[in-house]
Protein backbone atom coordinates (compact mmCIF):
# COMPACT_ATOMS: atom_id res chain seq x y z
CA UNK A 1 11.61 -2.33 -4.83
CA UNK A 2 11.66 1.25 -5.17
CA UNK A 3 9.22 3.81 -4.27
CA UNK A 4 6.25 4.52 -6.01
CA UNK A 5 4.56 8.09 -7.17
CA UNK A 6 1.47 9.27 -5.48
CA UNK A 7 -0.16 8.03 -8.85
CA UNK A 8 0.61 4.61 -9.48
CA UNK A 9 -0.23 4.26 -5.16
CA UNK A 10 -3.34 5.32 -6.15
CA UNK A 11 -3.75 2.52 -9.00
CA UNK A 12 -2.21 0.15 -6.65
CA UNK A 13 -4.45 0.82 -3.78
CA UNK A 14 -7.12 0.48 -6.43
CA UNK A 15 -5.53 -3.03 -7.80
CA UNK A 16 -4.89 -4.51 -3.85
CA UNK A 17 -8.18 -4.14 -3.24
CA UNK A 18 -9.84 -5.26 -6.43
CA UNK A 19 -6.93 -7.98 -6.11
CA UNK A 20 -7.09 -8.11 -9.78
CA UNK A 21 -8.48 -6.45 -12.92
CA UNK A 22 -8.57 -5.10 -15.83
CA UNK A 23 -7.71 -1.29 -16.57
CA UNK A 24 -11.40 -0.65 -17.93
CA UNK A 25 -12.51 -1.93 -14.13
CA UNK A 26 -9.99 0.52 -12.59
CA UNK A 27 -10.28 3.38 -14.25
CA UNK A 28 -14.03 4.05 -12.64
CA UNK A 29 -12.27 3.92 -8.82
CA UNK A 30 -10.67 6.90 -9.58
CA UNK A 31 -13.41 9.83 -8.80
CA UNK A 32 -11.87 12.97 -7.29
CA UNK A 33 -10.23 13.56 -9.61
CA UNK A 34 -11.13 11.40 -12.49
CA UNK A 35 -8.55 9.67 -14.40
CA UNK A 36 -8.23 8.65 -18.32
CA UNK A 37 -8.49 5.26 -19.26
CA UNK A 38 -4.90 6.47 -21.01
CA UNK A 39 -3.88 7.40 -18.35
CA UNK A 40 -4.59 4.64 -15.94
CA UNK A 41 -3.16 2.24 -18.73
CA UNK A 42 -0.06 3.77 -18.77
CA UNK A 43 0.67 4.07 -14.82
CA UNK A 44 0.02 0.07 -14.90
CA UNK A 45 2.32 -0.48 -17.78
CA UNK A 46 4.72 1.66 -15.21
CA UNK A 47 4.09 -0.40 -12.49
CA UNK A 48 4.69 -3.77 -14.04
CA UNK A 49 7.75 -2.82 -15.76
CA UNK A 50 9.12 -1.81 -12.04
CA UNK A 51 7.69 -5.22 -10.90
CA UNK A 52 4.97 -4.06 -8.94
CA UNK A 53 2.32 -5.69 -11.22
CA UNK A 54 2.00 -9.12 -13.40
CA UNK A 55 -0.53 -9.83 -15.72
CA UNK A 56 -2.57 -12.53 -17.86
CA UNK A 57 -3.45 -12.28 -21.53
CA UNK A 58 -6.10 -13.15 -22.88
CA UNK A 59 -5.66 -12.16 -26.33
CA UNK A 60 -5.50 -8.42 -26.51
CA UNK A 61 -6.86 -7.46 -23.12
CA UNK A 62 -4.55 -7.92 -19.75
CA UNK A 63 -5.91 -8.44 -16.80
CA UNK A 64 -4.05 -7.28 -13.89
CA UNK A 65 -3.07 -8.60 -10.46
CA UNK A 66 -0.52 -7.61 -7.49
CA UNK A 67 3.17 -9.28 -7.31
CA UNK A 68 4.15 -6.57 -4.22
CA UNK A 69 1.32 -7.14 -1.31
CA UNK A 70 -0.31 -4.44 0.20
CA UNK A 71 2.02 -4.75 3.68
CA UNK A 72 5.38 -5.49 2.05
CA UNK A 73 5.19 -1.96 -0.06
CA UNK A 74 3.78 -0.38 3.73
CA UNK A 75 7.07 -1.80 5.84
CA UNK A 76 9.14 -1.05 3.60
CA UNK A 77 8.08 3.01 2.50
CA UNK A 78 5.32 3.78 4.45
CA UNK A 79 5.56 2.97 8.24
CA UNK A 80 9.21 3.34 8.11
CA UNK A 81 9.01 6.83 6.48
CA UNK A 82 6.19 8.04 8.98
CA UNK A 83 8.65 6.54 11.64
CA UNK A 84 12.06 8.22 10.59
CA UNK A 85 10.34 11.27 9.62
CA UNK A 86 8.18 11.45 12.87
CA UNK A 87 9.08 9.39 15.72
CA UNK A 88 13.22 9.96 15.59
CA UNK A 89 13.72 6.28 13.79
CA UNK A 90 11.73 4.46 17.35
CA UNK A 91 8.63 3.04 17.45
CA UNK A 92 8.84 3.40 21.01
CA UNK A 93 8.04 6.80 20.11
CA UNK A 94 5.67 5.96 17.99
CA UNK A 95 3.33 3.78 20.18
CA UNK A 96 4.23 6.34 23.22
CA UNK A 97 2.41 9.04 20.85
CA UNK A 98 -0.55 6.98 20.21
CA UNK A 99 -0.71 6.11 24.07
CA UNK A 100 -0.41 10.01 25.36
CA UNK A 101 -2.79 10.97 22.49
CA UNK A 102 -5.25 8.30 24.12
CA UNK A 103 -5.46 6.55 20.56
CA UNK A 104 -5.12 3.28 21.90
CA UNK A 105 -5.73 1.81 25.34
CA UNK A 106 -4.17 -0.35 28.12
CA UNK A 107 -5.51 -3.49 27.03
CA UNK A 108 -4.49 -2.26 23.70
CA UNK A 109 -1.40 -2.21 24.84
CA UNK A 110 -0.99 -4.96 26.73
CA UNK A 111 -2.38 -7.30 23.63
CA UNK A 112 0.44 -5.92 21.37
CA UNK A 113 3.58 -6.99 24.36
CA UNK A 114 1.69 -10.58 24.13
CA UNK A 115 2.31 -10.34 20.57
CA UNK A 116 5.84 -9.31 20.94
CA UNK A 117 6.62 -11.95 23.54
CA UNK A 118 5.01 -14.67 21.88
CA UNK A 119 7.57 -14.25 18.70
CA UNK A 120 10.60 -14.23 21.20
């Protein structure tokens, strides 16, 4: 899996939330700014070739659907970037920023250690 271009994670924000479609449906999510339907086309062509994307045919028209979920593409470029770039490679640092910063609370907290000890 290899990382993507601010374009095609725009079209693939657009296709994980539609969770499938056809270019002709995605090519109005894309307001500010606008995209071509050419355009649009082509970054999913782009996307399936690097196996982001699958699609069905039903004669001439595709439709479009995920192959790389939503969460597997955000472990493995986005969280981890934010947390190398950011946090010095911890996520100790990461959740102690969020606590000084008051962005998430005690019982926050104390819900995400039951998490952690219930997968030991």
């Amino acid at each position: 899996m290899e990382k993507l271009t601010a374009k095609e994670e725009e079209v693939m924000q657009v296709l994980w939330k539609m969770e499938q479609g056809y270019v002709k449906d995605m090519v109005p999510q894309f307001t500010d700014p606008p995209l071509h339907y050419n355009t649009v086309s082509t970054i999913v062509r782009n996307l399936e070739e690097k196996g982001y994307i699958g699609h069905r045919a039903y004669g001439n028209t595709h439709e479009y659907y995920p192959i790389i979920t939503k969460e597997a593409y955000q472990n493995r470029f986005v969280l981890t970037k934010v947390v190398e770039q950011y946090f010095d490679s911890s996520y100790k640092n990461l959740v102690s920023y969020f606590a000084e910063k008051e962005k998430i609370s005690a019982d926050e907290l104390r819900e995400i250690l039951a998490m952690i000890e219930q997968k030991k």
